[in-house]
C-alpha atoms as a PDB file:
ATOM      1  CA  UNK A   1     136.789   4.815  41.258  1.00  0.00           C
ATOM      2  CA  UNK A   2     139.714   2.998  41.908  1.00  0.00           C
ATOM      3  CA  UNK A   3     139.820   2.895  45.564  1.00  0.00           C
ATOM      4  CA  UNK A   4     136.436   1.507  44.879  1.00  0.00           C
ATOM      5  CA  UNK A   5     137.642  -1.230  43.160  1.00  0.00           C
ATOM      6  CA  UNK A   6     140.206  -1.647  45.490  1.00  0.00           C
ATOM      7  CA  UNK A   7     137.806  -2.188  48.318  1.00  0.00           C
ATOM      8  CA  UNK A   8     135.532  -4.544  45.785  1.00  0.00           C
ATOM      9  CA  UNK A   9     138.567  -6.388  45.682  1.00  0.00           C
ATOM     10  CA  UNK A  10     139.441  -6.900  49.672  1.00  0.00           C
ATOM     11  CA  UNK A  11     135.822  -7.648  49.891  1.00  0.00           C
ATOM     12  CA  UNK A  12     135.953 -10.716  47.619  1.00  0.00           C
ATOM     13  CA  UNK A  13     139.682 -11.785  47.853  1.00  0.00           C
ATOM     14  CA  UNK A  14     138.474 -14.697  49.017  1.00  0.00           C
ATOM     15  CA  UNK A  15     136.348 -15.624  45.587  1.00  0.00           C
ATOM     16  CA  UNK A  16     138.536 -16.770  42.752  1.00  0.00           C
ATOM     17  CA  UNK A  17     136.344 -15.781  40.309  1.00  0.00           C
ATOM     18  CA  UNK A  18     135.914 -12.011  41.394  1.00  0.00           C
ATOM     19  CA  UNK A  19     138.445 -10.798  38.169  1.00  0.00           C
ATOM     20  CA  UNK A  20     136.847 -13.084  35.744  1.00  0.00           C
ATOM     21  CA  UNK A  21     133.360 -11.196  35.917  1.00  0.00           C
ATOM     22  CA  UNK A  22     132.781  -8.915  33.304  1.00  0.00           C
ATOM     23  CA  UNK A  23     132.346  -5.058  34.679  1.00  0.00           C
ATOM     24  CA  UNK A  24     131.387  -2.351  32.992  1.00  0.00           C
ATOM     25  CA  UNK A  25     132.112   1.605  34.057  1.00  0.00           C
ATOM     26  CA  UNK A  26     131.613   1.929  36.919  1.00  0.00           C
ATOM     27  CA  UNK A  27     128.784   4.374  36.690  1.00  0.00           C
ATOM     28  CA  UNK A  28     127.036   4.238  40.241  1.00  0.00           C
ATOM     29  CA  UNK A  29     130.089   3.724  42.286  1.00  0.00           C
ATOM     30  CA  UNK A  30     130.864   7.263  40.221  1.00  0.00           C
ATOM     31  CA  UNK A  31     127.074   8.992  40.837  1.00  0.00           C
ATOM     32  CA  UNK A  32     127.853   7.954  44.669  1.00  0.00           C
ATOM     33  CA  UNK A  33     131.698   9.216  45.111  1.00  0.00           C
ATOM     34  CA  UNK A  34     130.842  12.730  42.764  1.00  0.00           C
ATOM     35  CA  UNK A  35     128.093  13.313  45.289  1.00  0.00           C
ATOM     36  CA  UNK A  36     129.851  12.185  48.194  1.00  0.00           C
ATOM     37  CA  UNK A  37     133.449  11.577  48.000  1.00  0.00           C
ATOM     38  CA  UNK A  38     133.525   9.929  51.645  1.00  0.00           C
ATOM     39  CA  UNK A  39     130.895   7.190  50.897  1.00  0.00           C
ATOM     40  CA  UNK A  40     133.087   4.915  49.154  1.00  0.00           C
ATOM     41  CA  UNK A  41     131.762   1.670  51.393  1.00  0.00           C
ATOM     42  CA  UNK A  42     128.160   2.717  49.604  1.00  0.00           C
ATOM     43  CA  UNK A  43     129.883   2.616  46.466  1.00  0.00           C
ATOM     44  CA  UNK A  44     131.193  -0.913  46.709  1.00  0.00           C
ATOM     45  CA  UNK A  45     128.406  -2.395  48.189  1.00  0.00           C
ATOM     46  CA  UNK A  46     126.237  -0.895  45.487  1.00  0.00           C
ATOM     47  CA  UNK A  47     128.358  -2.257  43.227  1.00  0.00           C
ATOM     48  CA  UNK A  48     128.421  -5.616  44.555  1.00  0.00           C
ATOM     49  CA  UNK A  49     124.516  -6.036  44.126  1.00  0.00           C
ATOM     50  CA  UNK A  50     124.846  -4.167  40.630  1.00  0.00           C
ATOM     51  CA  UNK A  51     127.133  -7.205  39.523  1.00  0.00           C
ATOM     52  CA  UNK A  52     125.270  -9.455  41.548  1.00  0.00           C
ATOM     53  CA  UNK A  53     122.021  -8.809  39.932  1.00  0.00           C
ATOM     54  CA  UNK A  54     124.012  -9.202  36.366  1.00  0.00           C
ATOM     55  CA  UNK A  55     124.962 -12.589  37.297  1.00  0.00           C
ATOM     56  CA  UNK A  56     121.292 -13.747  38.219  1.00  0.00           C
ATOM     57  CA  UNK A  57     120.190 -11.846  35.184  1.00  0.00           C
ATOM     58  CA  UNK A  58     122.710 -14.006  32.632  1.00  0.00           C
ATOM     59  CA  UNK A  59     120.957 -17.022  34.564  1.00  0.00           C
ATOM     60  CA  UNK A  60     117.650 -16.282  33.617  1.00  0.00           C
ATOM     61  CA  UNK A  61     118.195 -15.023  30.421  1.00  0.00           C
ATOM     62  CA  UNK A  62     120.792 -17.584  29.617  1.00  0.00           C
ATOM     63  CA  UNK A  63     123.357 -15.275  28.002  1.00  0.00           C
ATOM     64  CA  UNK A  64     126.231 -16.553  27.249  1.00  0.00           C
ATOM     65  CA  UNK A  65     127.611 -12.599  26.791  1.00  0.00           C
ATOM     66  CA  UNK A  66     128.148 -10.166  28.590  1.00  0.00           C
ATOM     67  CA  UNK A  67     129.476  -7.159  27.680  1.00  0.00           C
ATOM     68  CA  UNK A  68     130.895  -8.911  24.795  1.00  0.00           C
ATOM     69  CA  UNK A  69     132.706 -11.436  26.685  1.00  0.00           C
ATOM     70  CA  UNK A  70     131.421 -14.845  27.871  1.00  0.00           C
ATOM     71  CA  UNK A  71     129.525 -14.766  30.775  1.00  0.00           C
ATOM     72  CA  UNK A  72     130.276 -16.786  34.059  1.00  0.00           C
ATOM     73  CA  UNK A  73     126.937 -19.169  33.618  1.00  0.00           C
ATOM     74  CA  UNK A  74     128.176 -19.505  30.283  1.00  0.00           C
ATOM     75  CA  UNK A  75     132.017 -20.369  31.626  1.00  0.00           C
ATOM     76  CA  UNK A  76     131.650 -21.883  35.027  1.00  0.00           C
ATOM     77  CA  UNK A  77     127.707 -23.463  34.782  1.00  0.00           C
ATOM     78  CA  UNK A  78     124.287 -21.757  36.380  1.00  0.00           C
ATOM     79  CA  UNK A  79     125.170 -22.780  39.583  1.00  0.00           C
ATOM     80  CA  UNK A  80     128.521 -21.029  40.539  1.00  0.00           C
ATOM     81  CA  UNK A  81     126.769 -17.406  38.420  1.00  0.00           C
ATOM     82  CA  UNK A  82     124.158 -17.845  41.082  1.00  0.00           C
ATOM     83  CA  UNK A  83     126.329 -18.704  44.401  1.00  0.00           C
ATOM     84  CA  UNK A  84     128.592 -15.566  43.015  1.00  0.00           C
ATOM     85  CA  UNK A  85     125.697 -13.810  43.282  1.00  0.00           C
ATOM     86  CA  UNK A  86     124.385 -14.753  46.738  1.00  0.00           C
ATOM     87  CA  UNK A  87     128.110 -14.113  47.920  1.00  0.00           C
ATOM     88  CA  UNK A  88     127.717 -10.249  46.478  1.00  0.00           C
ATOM     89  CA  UNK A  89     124.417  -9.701  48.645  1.00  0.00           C
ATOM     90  CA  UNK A  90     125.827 -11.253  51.524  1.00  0.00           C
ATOM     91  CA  UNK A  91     128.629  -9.416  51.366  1.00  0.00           C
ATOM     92  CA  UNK A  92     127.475  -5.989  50.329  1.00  0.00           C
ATOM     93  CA  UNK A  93     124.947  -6.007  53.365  1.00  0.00           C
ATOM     94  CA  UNK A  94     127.126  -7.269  55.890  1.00  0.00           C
ATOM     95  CA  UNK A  95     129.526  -4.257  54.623  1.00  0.00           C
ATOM     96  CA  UNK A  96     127.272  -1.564  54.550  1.00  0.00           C
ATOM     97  CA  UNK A  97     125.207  -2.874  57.842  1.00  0.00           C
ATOM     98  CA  UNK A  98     128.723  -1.744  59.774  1.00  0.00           C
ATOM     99  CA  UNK A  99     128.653   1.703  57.973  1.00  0.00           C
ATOM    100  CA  UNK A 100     125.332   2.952  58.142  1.00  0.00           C
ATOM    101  CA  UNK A 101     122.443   1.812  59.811  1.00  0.00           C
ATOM    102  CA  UNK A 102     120.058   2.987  57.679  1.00  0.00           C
ATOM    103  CA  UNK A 103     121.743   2.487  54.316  1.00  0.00           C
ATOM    104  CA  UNK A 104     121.789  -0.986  54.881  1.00  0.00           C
ATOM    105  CA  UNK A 105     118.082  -0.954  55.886  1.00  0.00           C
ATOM    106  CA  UNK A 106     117.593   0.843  52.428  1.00  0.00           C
ATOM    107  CA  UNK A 107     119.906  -1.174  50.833  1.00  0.00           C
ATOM    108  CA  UNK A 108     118.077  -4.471  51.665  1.00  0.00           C
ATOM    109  CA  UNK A 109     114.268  -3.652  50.691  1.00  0.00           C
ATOM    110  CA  UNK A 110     116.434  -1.877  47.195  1.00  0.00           C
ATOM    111  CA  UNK A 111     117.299  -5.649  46.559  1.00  0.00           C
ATOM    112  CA  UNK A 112     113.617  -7.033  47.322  1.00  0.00           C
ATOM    113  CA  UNK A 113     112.806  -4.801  44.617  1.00  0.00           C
ATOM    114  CA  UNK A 114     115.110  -5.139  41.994  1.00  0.00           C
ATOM    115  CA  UNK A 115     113.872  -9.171  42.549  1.00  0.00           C
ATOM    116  CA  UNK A 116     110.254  -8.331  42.195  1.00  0.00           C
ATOM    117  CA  UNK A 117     111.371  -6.339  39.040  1.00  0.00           C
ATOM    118  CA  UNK A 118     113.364  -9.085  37.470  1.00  0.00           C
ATOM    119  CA  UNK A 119     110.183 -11.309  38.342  1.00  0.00           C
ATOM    120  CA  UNK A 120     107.603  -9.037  36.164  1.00  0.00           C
ATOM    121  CA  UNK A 121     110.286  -9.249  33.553  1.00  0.00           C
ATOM    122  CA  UNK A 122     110.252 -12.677  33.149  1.00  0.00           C
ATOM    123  CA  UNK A 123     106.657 -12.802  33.786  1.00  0.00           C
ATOM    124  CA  UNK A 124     105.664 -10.396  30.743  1.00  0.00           C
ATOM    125  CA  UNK A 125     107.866 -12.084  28.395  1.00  0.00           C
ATOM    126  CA  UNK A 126     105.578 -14.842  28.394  1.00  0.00           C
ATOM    127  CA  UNK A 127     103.150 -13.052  26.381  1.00  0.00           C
ATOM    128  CA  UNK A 128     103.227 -10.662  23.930  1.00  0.00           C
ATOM    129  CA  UNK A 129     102.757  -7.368  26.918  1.00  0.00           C
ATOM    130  CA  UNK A 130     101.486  -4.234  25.166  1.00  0.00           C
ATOM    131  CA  UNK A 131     100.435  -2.331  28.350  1.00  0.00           C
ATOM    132  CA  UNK A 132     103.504   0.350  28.869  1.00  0.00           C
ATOM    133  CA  UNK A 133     102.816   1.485  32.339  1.00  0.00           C
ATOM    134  CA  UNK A 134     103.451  -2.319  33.047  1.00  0.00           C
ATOM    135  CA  UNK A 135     106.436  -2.239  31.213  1.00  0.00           C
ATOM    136  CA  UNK A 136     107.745   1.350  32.950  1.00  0.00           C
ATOM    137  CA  UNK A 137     107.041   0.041  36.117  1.00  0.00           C
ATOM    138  CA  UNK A 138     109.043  -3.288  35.673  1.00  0.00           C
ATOM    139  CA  UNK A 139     111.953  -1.121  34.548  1.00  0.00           C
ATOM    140  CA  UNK A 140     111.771   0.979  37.432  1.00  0.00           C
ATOM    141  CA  UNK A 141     112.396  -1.645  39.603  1.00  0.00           C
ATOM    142  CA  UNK A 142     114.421  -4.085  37.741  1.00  0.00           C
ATOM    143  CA  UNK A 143     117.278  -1.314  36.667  1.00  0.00           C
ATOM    144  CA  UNK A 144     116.329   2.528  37.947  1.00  0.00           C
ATOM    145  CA  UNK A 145     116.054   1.391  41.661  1.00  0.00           C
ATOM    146  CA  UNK A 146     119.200   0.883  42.656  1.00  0.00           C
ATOM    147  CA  UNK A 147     120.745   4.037  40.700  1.00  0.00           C
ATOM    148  CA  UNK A 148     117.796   5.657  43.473  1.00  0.00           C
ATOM    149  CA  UNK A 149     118.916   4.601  45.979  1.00  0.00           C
ATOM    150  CA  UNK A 150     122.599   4.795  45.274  1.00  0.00           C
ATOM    151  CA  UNK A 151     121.778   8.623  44.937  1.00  0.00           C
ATOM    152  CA  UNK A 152     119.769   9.356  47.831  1.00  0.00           C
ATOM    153  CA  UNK A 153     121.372   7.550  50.738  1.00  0.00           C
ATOM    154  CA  UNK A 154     124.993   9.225  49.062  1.00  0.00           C
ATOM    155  CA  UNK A 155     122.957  12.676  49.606  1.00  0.00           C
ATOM    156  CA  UNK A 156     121.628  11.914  52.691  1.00  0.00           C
ATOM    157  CA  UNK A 157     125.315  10.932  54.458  1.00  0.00           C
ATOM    158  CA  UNK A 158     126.315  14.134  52.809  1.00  0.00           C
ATOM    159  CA  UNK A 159     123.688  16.177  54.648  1.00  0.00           C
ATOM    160  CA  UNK A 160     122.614  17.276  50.524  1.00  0.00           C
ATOM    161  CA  UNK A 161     118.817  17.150  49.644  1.00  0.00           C
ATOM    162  CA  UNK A 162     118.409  13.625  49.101  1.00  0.00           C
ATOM    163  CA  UNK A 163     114.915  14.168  47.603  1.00  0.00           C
ATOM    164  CA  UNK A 164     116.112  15.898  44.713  1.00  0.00           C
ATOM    165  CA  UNK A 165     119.220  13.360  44.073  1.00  0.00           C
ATOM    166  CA  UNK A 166     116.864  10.511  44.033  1.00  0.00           C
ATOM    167  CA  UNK A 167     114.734  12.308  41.350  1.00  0.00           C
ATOM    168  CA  UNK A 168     117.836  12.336  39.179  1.00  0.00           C
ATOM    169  CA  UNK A 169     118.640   8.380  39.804  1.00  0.00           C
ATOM    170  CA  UNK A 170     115.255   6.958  39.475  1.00  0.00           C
ATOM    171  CA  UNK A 171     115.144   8.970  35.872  1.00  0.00           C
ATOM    172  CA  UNK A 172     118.666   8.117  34.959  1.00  0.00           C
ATOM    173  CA  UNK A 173     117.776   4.850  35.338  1.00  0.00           C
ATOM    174  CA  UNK A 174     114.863   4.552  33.557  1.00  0.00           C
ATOM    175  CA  UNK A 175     116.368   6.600  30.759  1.00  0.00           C
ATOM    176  CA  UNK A 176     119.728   4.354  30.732  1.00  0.00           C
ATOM    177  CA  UNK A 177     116.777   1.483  29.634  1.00  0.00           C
ATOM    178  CA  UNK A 178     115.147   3.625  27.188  1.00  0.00           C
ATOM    179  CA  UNK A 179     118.384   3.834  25.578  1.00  0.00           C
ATOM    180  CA  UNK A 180     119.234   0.598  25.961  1.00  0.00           C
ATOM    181  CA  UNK A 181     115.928  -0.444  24.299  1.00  0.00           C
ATOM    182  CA  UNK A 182     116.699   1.719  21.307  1.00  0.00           C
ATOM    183  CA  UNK A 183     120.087   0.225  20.865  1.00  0.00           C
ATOM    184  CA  UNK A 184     118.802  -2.925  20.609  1.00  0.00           C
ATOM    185  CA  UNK A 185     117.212  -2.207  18.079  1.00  0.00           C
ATOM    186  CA  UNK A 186     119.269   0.321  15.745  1.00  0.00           C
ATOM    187  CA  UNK A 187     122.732  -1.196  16.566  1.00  0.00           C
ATOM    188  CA  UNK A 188     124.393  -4.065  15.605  1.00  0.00           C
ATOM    189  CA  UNK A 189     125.639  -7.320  17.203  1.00  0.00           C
ATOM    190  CA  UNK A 190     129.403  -5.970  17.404  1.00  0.00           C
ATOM    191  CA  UNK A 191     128.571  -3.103  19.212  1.00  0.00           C
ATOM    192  CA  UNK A 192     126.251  -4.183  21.710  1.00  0.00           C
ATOM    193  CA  UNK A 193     128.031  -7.700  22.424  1.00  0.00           C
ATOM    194  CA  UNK A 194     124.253  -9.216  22.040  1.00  0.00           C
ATOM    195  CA  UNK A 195     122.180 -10.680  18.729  1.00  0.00           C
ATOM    196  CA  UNK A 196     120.464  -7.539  16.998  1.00  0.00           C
ATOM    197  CA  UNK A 197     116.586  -7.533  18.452  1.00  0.00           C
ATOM    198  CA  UNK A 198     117.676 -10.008  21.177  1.00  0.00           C
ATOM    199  CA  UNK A 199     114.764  -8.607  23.602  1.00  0.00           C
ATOM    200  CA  UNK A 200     112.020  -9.293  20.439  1.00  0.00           C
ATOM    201  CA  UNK A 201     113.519 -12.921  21.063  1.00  0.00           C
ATOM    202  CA  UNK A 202     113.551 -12.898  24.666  1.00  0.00           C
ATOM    203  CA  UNK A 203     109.984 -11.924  24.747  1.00  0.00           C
ATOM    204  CA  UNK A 204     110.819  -8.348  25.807  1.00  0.00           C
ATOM    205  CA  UNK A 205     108.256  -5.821  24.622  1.00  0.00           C
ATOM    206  CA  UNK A 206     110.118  -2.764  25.214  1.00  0.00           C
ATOM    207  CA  UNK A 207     108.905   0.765  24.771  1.00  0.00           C
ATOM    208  CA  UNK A 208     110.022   1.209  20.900  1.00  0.00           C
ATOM    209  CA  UNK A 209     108.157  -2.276  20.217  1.00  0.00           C
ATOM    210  CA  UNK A 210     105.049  -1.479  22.278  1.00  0.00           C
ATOM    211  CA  UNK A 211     104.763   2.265  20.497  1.00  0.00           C
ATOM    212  CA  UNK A 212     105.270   0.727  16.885  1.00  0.00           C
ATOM    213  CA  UNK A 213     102.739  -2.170  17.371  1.00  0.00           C
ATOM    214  CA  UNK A 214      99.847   0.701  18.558  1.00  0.00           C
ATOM    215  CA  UNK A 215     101.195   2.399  14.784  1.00  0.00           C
ATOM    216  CA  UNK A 216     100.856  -0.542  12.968  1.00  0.00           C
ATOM    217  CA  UNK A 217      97.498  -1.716  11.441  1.00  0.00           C
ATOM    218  CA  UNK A 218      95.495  -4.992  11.729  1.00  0.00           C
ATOM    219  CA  UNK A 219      97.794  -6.678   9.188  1.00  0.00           C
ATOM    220  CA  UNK A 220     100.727  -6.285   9.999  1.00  0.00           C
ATOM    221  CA  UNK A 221      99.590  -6.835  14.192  1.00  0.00           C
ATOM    222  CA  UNK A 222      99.188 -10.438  12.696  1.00  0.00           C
ATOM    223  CA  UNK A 223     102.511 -10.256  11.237  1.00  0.00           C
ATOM    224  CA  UNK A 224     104.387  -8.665  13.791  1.00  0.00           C
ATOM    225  CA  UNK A 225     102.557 -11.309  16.451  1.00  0.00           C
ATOM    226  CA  UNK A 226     104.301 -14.483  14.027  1.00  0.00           C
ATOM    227  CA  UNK A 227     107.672 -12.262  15.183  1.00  0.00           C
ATOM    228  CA  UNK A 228     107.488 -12.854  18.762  1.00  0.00           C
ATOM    229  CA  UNK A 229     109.814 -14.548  20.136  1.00  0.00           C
ATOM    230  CA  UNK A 230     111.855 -15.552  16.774  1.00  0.00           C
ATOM    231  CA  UNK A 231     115.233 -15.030  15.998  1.00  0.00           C
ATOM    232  CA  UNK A 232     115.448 -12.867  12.771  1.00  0.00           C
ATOM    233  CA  UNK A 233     116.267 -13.078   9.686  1.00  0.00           C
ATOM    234  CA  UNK A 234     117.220 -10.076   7.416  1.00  0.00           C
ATOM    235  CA  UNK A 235     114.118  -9.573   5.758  1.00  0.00           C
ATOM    236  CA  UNK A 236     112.188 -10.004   9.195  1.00  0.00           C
ATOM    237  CA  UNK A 237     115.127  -6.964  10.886  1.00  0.00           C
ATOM    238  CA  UNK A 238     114.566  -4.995   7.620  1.00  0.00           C
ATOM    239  CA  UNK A 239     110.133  -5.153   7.617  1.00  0.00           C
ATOM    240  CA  UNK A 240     110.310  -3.929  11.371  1.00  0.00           C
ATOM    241  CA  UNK A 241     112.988  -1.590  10.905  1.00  0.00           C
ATOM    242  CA  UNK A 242     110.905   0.158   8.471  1.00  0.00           C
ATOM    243  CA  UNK A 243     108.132   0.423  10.734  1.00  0.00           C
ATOM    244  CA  UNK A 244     109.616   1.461  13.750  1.00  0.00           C
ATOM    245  CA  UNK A 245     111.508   5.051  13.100  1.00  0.00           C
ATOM    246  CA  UNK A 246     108.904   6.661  14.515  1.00  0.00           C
ATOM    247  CA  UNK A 247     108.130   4.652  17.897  1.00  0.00           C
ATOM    248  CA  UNK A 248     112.014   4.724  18.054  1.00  0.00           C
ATOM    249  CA  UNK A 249     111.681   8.911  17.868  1.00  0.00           C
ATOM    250  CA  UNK A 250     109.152   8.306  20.608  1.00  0.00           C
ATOM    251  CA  UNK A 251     110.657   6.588  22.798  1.00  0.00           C
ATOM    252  CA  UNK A 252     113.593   8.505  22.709  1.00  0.00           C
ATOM    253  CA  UNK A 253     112.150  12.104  23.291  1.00  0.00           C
ATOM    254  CA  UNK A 254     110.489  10.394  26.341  1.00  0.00           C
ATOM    255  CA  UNK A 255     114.283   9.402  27.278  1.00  0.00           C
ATOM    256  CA  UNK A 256     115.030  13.011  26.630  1.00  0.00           C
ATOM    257  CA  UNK A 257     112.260  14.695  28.612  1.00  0.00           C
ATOM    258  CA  UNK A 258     113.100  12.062  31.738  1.00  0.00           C
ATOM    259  CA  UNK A 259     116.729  13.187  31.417  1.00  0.00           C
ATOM    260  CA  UNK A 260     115.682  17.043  31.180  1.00  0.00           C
ATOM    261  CA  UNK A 261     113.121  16.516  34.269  1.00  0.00           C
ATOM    262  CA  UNK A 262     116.590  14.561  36.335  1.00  0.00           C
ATOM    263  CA  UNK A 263     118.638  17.203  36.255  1.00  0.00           C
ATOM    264  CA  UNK A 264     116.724  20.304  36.349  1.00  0.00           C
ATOM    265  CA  UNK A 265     117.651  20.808  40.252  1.00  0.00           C
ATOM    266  CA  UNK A 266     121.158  19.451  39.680  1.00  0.00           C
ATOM    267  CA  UNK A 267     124.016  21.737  39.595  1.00  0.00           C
ATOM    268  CA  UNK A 268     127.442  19.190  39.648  1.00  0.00           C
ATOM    269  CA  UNK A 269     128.629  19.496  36.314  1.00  0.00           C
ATOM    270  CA  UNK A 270     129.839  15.749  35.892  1.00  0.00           C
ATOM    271  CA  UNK A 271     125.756  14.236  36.917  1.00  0.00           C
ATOM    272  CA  UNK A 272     124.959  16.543  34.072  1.00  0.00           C
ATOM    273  CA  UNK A 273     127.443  15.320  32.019  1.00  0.00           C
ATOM    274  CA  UNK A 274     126.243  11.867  32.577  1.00  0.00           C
ATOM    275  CA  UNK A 275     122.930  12.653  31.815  1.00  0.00           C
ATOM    276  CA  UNK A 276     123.568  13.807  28.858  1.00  0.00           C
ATOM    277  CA  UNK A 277     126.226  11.147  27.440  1.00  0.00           C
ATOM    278  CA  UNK A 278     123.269   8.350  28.363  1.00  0.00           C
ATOM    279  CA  UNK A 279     121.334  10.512  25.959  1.00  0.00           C
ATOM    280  CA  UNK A 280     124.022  10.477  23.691  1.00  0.00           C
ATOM    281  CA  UNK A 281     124.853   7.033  23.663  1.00  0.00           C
ATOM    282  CA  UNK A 282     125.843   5.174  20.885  1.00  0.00           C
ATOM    283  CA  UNK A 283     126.705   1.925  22.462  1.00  0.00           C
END
């Protein structure tokens, strides 16, 4: 990981802002160097878009957090977050277009995705969306894409079955949100760095909110509906906390059967491992 990070950082030595942003684990540049120690010019350029993508994300969503520290919108304005993140494509492509042909080519229509994704989001937060294969399918392509792609084309340089690697990204992906969903939910504001029920507020029907409104009868549909798009106060946490164990229970043994399907053909030890901490997670 850290010669990763060391290329990252002879990438962007040019952008003074490159230390300031907030960055989490690590995890694909990780997935891409476990299954393919060589492809560490995949790793930063997937990297680069992961970070990118957070930056336009905090722009749309206006958070002022992330990962419990202040975002760059919410340090350096809107418009430098979204040049920093133009700079990160740019760069990433240009990168990878001198490594690998077809990595690049995979690389690009990965990031027309992950836009059309973030587009659905924003689109079904307008309204109150119940329909889950909607939601799944924004998920897919907003978060699990990438982590796809990441995995296959680090297969495919290392002559593995690519097929089967991509199986395990696109579900690690999707279960990574599943999680995240349910932390939003059950955790608190100190551990997540983010206002309890923050994607109620945002609009975000995720899975644990679209499984406890198809539990919940006529009444409290017309309650829950008054909910939408509210910040919370205790009472309002507490009556949908006490309605929502079981879509929670749900939603997470459909995490756990994604995670089980992921790494049935997968023998490395540590993409097990990671597997299994997602499913594990806490925070």
């Amino acid at each position: 990981m850290n010669k990763v990070y060391e290329y990252m950082s002879e990438m962007f030595k040019d952008v003074k802002y490159f230390d300031e942003i907030p960055k989490g684990k690590g995890v694909r540049a990780k997935l891409i160097t476990s299954i393919n120690p060589n492809a560490v010019v995949l790793a930063a350029a997937v990297e680069s878009i992961h970070l990118a993508s957070l930056l336009h994300d905090d722009v749309i969503d206006e958070s002022e957090l992330r990962r419990g520290k202040a975002s760059i919108n919410a340090k350096y304005g809107d418009k430098i977050a979204i040049m920093l993140g133009d700079m990160f494509f740019a760069k990433a492509l240009e990168r990878l277009t001198n490594y690998d042909k077809k990595a690049s080519e995979s690389l690009a229509k990965t990031i027309y995705t992950l836009s059309l994704g973030e587009m659905e989001d924003v689109a079904l937060s307008e309204e109150m969306n119940l329909d889950k294969q909607k939601y799944m399918d924004m998920i897919y392509k907003k978060t699990a894409v990438l982590i796809e792609m990441a995995c296959f084309e680090s297969a495919r340089l290392a002559n593995l079955d690519a097929e089967k690697y991509a199986l395990y990204g696109r579900n690690l992906g999707i279960v990574f949100q599943i999680i995240d969903d349910i932390l939003d939910i059950v955790s608190d504001e100190e551990t997540v760095g983010k206002p309890v029920m923050n994607d109620l507020y945002e609009g975000k029907m995720t899975l644990p909110f679209i499984y406890m409104y198809e539990e919940l009868d006529e009444k409290d549909r017309s309650y829950f509906k008054t909910l939408f798009k509210k910040r919370l106060n205790k009472e309002e946490e507490k009556w949908i906390k006490e309605r929502i164990q079981n879509a929670i229970k749900k939603s997470y043994q459909e995490a756990k059967n994604l995670a089980n399907e992921g790494i049935k053909n997968i023998k490395e030890p540590f993409l097990r491992e990671i597997m299994m901490k997602l499913i594990e997670r806490k925070f």
